[in-house]
C-alpha atoms as a PDB file:
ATOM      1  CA  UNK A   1     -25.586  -7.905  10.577  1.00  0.00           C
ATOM      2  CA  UNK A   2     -23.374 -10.211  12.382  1.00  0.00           C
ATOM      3  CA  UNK A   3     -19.597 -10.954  11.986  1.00  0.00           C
ATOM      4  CA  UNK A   4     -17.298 -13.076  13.480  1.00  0.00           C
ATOM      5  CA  UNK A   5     -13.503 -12.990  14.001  1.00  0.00           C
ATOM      6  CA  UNK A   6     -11.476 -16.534  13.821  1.00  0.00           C
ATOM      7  CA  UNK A   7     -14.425 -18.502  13.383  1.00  0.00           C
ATOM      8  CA  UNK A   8     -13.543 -22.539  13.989  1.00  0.00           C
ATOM      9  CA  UNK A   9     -15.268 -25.305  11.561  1.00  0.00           C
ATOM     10  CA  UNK A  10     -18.910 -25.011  11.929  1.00  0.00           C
ATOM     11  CA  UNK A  11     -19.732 -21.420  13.724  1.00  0.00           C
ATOM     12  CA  UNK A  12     -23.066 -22.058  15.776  1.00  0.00           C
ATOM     13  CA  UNK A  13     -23.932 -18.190  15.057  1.00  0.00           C
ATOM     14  CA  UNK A  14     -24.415 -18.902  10.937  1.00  0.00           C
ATOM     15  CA  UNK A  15     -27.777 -21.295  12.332  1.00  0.00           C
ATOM     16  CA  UNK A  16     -29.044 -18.811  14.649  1.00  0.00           C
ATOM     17  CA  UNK A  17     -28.749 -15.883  12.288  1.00  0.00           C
ATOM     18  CA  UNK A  18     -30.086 -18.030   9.106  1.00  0.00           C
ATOM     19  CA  UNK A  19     -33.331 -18.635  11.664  1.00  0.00           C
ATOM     20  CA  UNK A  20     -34.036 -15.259  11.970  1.00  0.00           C
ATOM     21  CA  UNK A  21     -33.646 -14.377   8.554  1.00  0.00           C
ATOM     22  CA  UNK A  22     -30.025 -11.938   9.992  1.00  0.00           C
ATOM     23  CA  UNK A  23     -26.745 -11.458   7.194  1.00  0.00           C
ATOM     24  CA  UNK A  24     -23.511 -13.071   8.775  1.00  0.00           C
ATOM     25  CA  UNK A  25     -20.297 -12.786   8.073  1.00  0.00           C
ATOM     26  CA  UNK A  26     -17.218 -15.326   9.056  1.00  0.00           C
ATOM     27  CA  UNK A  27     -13.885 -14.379   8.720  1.00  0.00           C
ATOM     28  CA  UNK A  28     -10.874 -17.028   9.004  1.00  0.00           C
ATOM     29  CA  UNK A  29      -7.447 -16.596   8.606  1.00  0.00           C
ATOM     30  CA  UNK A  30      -5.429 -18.663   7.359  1.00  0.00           C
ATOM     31  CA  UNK A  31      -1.242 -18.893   5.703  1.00  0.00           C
ATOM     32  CA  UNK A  32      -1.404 -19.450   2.474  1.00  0.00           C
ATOM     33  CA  UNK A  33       0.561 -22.534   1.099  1.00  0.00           C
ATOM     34  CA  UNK A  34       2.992 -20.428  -0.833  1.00  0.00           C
ATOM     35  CA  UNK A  35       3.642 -16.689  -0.157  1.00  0.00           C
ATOM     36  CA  UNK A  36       4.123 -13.899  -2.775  1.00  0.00           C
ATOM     37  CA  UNK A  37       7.160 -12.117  -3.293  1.00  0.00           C
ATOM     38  CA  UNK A  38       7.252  -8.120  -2.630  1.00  0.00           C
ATOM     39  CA  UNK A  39       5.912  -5.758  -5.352  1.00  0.00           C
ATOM     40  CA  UNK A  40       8.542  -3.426  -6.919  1.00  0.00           C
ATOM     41  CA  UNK A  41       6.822  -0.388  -4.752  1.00  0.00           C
ATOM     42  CA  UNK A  42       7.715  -2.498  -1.235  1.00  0.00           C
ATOM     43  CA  UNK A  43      11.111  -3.030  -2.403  1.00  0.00           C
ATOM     44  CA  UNK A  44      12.004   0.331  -1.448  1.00  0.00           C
ATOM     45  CA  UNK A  45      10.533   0.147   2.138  1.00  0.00           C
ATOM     46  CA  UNK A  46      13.997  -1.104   2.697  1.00  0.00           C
ATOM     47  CA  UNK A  47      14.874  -2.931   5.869  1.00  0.00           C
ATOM     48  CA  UNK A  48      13.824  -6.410   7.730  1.00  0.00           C
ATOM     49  CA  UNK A  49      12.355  -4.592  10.848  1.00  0.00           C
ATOM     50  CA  UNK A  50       8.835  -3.549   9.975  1.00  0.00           C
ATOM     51  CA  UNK A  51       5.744  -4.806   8.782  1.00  0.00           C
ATOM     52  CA  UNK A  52       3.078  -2.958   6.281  1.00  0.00           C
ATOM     53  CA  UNK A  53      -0.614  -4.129   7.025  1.00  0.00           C
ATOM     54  CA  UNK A  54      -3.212  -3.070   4.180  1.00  0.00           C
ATOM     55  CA  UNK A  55      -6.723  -2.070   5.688  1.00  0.00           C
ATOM     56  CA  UNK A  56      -8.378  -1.160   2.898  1.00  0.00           C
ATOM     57  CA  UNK A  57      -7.878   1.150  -0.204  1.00  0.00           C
ATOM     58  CA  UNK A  58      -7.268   4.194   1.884  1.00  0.00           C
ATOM     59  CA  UNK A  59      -5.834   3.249   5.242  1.00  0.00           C
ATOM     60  CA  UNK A  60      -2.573   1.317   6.132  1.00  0.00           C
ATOM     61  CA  UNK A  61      -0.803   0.279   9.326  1.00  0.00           C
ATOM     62  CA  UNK A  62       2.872   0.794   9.230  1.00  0.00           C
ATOM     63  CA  UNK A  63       4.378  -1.348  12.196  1.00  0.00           C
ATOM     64  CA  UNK A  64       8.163  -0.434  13.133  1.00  0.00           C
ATOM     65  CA  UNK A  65      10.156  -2.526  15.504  1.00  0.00           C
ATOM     66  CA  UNK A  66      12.503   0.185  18.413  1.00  0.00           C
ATOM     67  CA  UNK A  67      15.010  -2.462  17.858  1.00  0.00           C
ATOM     68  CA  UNK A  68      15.901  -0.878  14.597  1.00  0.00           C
ATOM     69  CA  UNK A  69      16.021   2.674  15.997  1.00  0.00           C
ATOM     70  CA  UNK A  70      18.778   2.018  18.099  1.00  0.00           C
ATOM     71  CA  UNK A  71      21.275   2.077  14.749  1.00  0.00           C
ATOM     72  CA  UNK A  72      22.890   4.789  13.995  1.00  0.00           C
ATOM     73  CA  UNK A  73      21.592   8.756  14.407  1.00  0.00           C
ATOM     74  CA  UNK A  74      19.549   9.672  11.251  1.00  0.00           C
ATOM     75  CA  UNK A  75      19.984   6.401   9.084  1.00  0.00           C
ATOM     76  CA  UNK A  76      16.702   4.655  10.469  1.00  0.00           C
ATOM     77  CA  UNK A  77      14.660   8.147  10.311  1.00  0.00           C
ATOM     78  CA  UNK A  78      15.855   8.203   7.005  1.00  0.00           C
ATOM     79  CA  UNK A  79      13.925   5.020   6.366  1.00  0.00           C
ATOM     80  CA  UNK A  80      11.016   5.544   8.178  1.00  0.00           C
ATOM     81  CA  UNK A  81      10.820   8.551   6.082  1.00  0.00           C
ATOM     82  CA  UNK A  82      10.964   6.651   3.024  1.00  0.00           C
ATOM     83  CA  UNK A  83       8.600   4.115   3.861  1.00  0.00           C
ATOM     84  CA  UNK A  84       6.183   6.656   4.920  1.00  0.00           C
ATOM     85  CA  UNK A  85       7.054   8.167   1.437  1.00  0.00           C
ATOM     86  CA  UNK A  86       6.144   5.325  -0.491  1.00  0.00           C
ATOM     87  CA  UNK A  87       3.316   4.586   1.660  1.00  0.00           C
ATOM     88  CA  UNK A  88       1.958   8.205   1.169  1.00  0.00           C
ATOM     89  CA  UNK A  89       1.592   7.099  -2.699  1.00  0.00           C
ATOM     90  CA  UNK A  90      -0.890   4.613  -2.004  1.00  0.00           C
ATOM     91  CA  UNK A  91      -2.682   5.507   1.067  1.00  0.00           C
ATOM     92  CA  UNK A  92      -4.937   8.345   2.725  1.00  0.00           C
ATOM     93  CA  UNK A  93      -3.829   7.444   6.060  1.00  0.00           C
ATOM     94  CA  UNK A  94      -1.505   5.609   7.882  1.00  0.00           C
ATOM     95  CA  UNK A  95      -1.175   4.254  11.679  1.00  0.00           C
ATOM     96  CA  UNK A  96       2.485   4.018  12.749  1.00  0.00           C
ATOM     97  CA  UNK A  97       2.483   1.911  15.339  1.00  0.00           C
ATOM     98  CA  UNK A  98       6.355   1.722  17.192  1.00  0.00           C
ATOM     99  CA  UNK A  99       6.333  -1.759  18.727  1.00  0.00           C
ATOM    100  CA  UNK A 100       8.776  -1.725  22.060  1.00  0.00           C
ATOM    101  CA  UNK A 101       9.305  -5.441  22.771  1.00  0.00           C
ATOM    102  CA  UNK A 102      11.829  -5.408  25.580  1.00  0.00           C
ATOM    103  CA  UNK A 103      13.141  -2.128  27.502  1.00  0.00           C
ATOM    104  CA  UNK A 104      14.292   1.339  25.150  1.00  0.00           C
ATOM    105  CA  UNK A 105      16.346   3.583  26.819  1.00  0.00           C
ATOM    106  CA  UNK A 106      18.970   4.094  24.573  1.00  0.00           C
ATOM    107  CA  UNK A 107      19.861   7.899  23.384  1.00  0.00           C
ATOM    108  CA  UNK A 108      19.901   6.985  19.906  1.00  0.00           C
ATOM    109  CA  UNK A 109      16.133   5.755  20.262  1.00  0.00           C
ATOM    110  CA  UNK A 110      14.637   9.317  21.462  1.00  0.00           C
ATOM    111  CA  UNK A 111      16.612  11.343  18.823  1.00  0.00           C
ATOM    112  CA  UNK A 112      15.500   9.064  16.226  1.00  0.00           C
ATOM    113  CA  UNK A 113      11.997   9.302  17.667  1.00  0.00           C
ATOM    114  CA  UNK A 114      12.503  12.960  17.722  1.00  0.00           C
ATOM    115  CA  UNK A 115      12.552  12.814  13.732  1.00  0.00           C
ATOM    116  CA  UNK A 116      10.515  10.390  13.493  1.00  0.00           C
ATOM    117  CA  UNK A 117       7.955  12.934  15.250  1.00  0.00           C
ATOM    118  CA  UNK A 118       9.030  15.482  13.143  1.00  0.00           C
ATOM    119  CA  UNK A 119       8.577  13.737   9.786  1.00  0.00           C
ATOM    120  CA  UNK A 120       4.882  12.677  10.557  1.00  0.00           C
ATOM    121  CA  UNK A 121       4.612  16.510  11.371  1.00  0.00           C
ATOM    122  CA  UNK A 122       5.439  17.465   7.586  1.00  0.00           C
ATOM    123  CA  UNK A 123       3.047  14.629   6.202  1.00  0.00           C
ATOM    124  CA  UNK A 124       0.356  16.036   8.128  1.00  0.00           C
ATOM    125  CA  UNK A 125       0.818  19.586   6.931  1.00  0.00           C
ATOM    126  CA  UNK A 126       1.704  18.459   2.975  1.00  0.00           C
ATOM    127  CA  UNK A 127      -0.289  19.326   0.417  1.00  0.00           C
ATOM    128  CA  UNK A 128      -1.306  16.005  -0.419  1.00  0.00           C
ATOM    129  CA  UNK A 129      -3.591  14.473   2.040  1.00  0.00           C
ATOM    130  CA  UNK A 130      -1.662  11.492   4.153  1.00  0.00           C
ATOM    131  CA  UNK A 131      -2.739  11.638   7.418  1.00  0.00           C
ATOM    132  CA  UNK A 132      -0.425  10.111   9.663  1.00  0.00           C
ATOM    133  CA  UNK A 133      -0.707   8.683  13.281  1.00  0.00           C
ATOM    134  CA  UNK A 134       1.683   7.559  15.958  1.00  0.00           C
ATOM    135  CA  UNK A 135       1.098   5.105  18.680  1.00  0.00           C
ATOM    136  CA  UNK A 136       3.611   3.094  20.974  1.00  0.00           C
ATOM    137  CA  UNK A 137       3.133   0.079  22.451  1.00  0.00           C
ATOM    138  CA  UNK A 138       4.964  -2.498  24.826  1.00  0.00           C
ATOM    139  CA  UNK A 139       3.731  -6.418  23.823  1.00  0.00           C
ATOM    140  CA  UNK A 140       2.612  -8.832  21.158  1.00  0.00           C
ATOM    141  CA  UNK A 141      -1.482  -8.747  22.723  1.00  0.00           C
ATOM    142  CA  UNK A 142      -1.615  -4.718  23.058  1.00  0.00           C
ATOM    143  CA  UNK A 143       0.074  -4.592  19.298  1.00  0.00           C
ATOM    144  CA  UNK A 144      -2.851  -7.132  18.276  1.00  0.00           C
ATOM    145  CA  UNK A 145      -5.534  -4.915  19.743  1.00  0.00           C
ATOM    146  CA  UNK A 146      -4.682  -1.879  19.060  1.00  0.00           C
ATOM    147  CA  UNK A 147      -4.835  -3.395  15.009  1.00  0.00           C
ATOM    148  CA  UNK A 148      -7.722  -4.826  16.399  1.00  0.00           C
ATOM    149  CA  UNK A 149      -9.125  -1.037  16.916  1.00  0.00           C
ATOM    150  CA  UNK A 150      -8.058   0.032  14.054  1.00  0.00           C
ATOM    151  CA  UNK A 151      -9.673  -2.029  11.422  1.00  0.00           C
ATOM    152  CA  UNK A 152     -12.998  -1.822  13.276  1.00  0.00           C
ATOM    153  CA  UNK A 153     -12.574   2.429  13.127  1.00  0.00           C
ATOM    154  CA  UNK A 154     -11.915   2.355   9.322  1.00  0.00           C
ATOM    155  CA  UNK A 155     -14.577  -0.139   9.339  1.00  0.00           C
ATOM    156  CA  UNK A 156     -17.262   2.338  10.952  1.00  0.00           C
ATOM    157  CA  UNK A 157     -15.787   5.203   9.070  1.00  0.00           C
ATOM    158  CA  UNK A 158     -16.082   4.026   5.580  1.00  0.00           C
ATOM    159  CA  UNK A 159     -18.766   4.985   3.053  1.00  0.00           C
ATOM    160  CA  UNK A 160     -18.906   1.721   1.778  1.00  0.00           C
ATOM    161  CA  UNK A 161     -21.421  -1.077   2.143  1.00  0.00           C
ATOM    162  CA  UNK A 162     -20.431  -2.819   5.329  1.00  0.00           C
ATOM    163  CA  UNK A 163     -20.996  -6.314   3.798  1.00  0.00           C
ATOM    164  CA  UNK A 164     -19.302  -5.144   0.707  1.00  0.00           C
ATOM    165  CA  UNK A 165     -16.522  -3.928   2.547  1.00  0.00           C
ATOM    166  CA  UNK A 166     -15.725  -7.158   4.746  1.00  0.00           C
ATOM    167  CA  UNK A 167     -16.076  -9.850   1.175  1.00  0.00           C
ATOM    168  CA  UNK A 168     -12.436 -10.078   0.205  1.00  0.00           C
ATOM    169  CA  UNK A 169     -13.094 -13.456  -1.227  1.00  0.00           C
ATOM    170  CA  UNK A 170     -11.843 -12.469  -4.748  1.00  0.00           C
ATOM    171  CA  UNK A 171      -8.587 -11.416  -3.720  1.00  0.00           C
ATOM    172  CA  UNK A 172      -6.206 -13.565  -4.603  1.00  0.00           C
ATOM    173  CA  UNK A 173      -2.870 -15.029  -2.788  1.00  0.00           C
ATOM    174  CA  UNK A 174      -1.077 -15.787  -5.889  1.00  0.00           C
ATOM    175  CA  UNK A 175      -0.334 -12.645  -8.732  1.00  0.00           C
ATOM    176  CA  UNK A 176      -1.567 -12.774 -12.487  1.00  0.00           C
ATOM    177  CA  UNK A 177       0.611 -11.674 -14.941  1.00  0.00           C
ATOM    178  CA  UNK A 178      -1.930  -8.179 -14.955  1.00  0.00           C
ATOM    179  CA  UNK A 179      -1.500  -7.747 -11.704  1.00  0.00           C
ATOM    180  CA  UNK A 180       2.132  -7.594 -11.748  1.00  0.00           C
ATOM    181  CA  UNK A 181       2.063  -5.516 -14.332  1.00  0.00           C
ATOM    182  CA  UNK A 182       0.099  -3.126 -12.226  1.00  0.00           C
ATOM    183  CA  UNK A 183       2.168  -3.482  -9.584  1.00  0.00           C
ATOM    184  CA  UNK A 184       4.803  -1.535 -11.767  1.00  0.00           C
ATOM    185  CA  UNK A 185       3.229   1.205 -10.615  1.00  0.00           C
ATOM    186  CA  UNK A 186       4.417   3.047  -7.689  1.00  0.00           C
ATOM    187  CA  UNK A 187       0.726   3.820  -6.280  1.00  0.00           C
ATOM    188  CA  UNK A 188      -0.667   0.871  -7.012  1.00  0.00           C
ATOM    189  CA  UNK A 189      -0.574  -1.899  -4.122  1.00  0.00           C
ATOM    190  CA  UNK A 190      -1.701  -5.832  -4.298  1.00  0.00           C
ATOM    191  CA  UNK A 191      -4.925  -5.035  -2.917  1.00  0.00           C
ATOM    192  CA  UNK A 192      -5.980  -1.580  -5.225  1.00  0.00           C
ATOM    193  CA  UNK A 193      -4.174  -3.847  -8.155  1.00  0.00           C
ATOM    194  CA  UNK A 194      -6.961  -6.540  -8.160  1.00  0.00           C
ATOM    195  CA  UNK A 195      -9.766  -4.344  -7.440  1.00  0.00           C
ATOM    196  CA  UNK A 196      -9.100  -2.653 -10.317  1.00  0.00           C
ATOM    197  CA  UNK A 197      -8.486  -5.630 -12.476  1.00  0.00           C
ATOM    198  CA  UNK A 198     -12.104  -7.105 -10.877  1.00  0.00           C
ATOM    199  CA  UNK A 199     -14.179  -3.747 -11.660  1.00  0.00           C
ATOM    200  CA  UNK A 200     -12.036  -3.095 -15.668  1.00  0.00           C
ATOM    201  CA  UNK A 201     -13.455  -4.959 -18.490  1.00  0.00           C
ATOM    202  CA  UNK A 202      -9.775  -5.707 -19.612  1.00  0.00           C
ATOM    203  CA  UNK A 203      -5.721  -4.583 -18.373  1.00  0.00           C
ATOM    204  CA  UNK A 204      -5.478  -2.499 -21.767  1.00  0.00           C
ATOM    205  CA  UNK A 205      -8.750  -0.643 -20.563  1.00  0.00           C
ATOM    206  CA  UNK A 206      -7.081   0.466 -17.636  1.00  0.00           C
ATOM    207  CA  UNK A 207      -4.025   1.024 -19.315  1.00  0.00           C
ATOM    208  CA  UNK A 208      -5.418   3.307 -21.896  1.00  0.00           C
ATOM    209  CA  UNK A 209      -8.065   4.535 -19.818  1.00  0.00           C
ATOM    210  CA  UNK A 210      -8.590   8.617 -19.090  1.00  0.00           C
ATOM    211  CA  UNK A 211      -8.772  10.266 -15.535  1.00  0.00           C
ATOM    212  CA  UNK A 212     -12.206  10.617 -15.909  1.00  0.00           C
ATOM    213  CA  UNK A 213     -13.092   7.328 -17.044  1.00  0.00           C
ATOM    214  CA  UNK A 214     -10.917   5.792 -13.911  1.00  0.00           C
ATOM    215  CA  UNK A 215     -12.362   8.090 -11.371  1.00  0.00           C
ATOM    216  CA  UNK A 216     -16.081   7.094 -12.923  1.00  0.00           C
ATOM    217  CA  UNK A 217     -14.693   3.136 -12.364  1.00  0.00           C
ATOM    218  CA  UNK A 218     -12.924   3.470  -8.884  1.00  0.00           C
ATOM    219  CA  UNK A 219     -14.923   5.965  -6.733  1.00  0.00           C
ATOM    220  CA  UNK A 220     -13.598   3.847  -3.581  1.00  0.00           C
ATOM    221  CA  UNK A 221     -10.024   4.976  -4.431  1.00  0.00           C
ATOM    222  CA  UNK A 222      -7.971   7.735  -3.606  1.00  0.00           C
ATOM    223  CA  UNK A 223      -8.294  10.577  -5.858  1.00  0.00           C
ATOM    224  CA  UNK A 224      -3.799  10.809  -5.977  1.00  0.00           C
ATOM    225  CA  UNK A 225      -3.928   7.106  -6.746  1.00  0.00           C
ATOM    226  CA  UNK A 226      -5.573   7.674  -9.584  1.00  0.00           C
ATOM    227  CA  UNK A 227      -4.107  10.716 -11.065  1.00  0.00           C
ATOM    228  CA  UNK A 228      -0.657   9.265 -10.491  1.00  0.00           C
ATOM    229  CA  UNK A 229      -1.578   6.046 -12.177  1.00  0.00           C
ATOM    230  CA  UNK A 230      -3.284   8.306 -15.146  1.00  0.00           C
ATOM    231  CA  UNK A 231      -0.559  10.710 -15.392  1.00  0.00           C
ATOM    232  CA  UNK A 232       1.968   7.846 -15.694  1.00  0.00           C
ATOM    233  CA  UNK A 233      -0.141   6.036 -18.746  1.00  0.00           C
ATOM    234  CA  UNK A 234      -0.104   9.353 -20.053  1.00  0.00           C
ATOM    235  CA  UNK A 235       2.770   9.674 -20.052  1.00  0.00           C
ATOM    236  CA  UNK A 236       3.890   6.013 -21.066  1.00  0.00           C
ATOM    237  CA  UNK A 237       1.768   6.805 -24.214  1.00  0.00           C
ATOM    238  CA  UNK A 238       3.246   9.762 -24.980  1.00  0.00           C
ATOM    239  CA  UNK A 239       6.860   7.777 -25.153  1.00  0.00           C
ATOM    240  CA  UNK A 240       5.663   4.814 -26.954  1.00  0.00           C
ATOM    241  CA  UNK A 241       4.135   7.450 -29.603  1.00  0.00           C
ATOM    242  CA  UNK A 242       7.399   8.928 -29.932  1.00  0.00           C
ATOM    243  CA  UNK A 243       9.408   6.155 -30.253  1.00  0.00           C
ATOM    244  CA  UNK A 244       6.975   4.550 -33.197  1.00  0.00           C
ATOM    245  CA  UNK A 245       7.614   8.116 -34.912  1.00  0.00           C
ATOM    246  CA  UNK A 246      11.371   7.745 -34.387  1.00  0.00           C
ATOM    247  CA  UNK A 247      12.140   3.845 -35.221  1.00  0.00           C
ATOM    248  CA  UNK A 248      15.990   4.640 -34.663  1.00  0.00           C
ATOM    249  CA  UNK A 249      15.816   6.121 -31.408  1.00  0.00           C
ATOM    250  CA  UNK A 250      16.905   3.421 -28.804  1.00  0.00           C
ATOM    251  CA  UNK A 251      16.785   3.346 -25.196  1.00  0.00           C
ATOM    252  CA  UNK A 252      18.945   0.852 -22.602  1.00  0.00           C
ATOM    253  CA  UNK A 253      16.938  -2.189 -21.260  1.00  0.00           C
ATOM    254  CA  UNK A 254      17.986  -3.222 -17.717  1.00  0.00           C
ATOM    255  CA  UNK A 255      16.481  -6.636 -18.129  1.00  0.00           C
ATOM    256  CA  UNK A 256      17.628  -9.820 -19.462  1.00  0.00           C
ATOM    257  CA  UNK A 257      14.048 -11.178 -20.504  1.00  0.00           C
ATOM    258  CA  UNK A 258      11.757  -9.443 -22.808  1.00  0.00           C
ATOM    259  CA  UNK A 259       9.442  -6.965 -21.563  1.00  0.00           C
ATOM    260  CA  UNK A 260       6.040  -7.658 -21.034  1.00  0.00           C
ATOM    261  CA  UNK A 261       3.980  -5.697 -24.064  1.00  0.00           C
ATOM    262  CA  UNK A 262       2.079  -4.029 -21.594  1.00  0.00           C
ATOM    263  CA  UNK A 263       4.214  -2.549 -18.798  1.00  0.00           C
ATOM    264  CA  UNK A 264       5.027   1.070 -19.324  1.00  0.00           C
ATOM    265  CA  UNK A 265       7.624   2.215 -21.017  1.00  0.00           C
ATOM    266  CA  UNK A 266       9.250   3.461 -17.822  1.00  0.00           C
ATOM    267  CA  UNK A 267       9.572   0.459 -15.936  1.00  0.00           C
ATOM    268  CA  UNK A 268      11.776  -1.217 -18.918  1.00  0.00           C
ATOM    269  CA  UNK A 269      14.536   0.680 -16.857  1.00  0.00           C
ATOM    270  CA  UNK A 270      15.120  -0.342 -13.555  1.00  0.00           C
ATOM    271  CA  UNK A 271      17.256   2.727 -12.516  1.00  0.00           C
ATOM    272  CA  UNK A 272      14.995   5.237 -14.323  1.00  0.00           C
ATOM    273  CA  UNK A 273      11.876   3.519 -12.377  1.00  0.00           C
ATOM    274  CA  UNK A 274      13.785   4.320  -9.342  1.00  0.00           C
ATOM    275  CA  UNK A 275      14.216   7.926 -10.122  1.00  0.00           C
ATOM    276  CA  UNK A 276      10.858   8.164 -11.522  1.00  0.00           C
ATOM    277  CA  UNK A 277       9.287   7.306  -8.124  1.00  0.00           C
ATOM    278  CA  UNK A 278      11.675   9.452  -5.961  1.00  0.00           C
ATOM    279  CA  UNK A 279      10.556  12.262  -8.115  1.00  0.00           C
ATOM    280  CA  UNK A 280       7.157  11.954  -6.705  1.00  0.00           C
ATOM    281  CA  UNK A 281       8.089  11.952  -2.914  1.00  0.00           C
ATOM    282  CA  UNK A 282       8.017  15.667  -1.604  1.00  0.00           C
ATOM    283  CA  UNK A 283      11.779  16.877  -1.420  1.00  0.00           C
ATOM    284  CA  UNK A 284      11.352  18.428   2.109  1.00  0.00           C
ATOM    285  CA  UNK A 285      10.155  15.096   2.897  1.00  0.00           C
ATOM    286  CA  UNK A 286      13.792  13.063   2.142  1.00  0.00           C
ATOM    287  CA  UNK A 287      15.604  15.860   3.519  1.00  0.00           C
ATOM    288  CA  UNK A 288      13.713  15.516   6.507  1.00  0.00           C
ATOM    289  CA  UNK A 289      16.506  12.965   8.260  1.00  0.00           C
END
């Protein structure tokens, strides 16, 4: 097989390969005419000085600007560690990579570092598998390659087809209404959102759908992903049961639209959707500052 990066127009390679009878691959990039706005999940990442790349279902690249870490003592650890928090919900692994565009030396940088360090430290050692790594680098073309590196090492690591695994063609730039309604969910990212929408014969299915049944569907996708996303329709069921039982029993609504029929009952509450995803973020993990 044969794949090419930032192919332009007509890529002499396709004829040679279609000749002798060789799969290829072209991959262009390209800014889409309209962007997306963040899900409710990157909302929290908090901050305008970092950048979340999505590799594939299991790996993510978490890119933090030093600018930022020359702020106050403790405050920007404090949001690394929450990214990394919210990150750790969707991802197996994740590559922090601390981009140094012009000369560090301030005190504030190194002590931040220092719990930056120490943060990735108690990831590694959790009980839920989120294997974090830490590189540092100095320019734009180094940040590039070592990204570069990276997707070509999940790339050779996966299980996956390799042709299978490079055809994003179905994903989409623009959300459906299902996929922001997946997107409720604090595990679920844009990418695992309409995989799972592609594979499930409906939203409802998924919505409805048991552990087992999701783990038989989405073999490709972490194992906490899915039990987070089943334990919340669990739960969401177990509500909406209670509440048809008990027709008087009211609950505040945060939103000045109607809710869509089939978001969770959770996520009618913006403040309660809050809590409910700090509550699955280890505790020594936000203390960690």
């Amino acid at each position: 097989m044969v794949f090419e990066l930032h192919a332009m127009n007509h890529s002499p390679f396709s004829n040679v390969c279609s000749e002798r009878n060789i799969s290829f691959i072209s991959i262009t990039t390209a800014l889409p005419e309209g962007k997306r706005k963040h899900s409710p999940s990157a909302m929290q990442l908090r901050g305008d000085h970092y950048d979340v790349i999505t590799i594939d279902e299991n790996t993510a690249v978490l890119i933090q600007e030093l600018s930022e870490l020359q702020m106050k003592i403790g405050a920007v650890s404090e949001r690394t560690v929450m990214r990394l928090s919210v990150l750790s919900l969707q991802f197996c692994r994740c590559w922090l990579i601390l981009h140094c565009s012009q000369e560090h030396r301030a005190l504030n940088i190194f002590i931040n570092l220092v719990q930056i360090y120490s943060a990735c430290v108690v990831f590694g050692s959790n009980s839920e598998k989120f294997d974090v790594k830490v590189l540092l680098v100095c320019d734009e073309q180094e940040l590039a390659s070592y990204i570069h590196q990276i997707c070509i090492h999940t790339l050779m690591s996966t299980e996956a087809d390799t042709q299978s695994w490079l055809d994003r063609d179905w994903l989409s730039v623009h959300p459906s209404e299902a996929e922001q309604c997946l997107l409720q969910f604090p595990c679920v990212n844009p990418l695992v959102a309409q995989l799972m929408l592609r594979k499930a014969p409906s939203l409802q299915w998924l919505l409805g759908a048991a552990f087992s049944e999701l783990r038989e569907m989405f073999p490709q996708l972490p194992h906490k992903v899915i039990k987070l996303f089943s334990d919340i329709t669990a739960k969401s069921k177990s509500q909406t049961t209670i509440l048809s039982e008990n027709p008087h029993v009211s609950y505040t609504q945060s939103v000045s639209h109607a809710p869509n029929p089939h978001l969770p009952v959770w996520t009618l509450d913006e403040d309660r959707s809050l809590s409910d995803l700090e509550d699955q973020i280890p505790q020594e993990l936000i203390g960690e500052s």
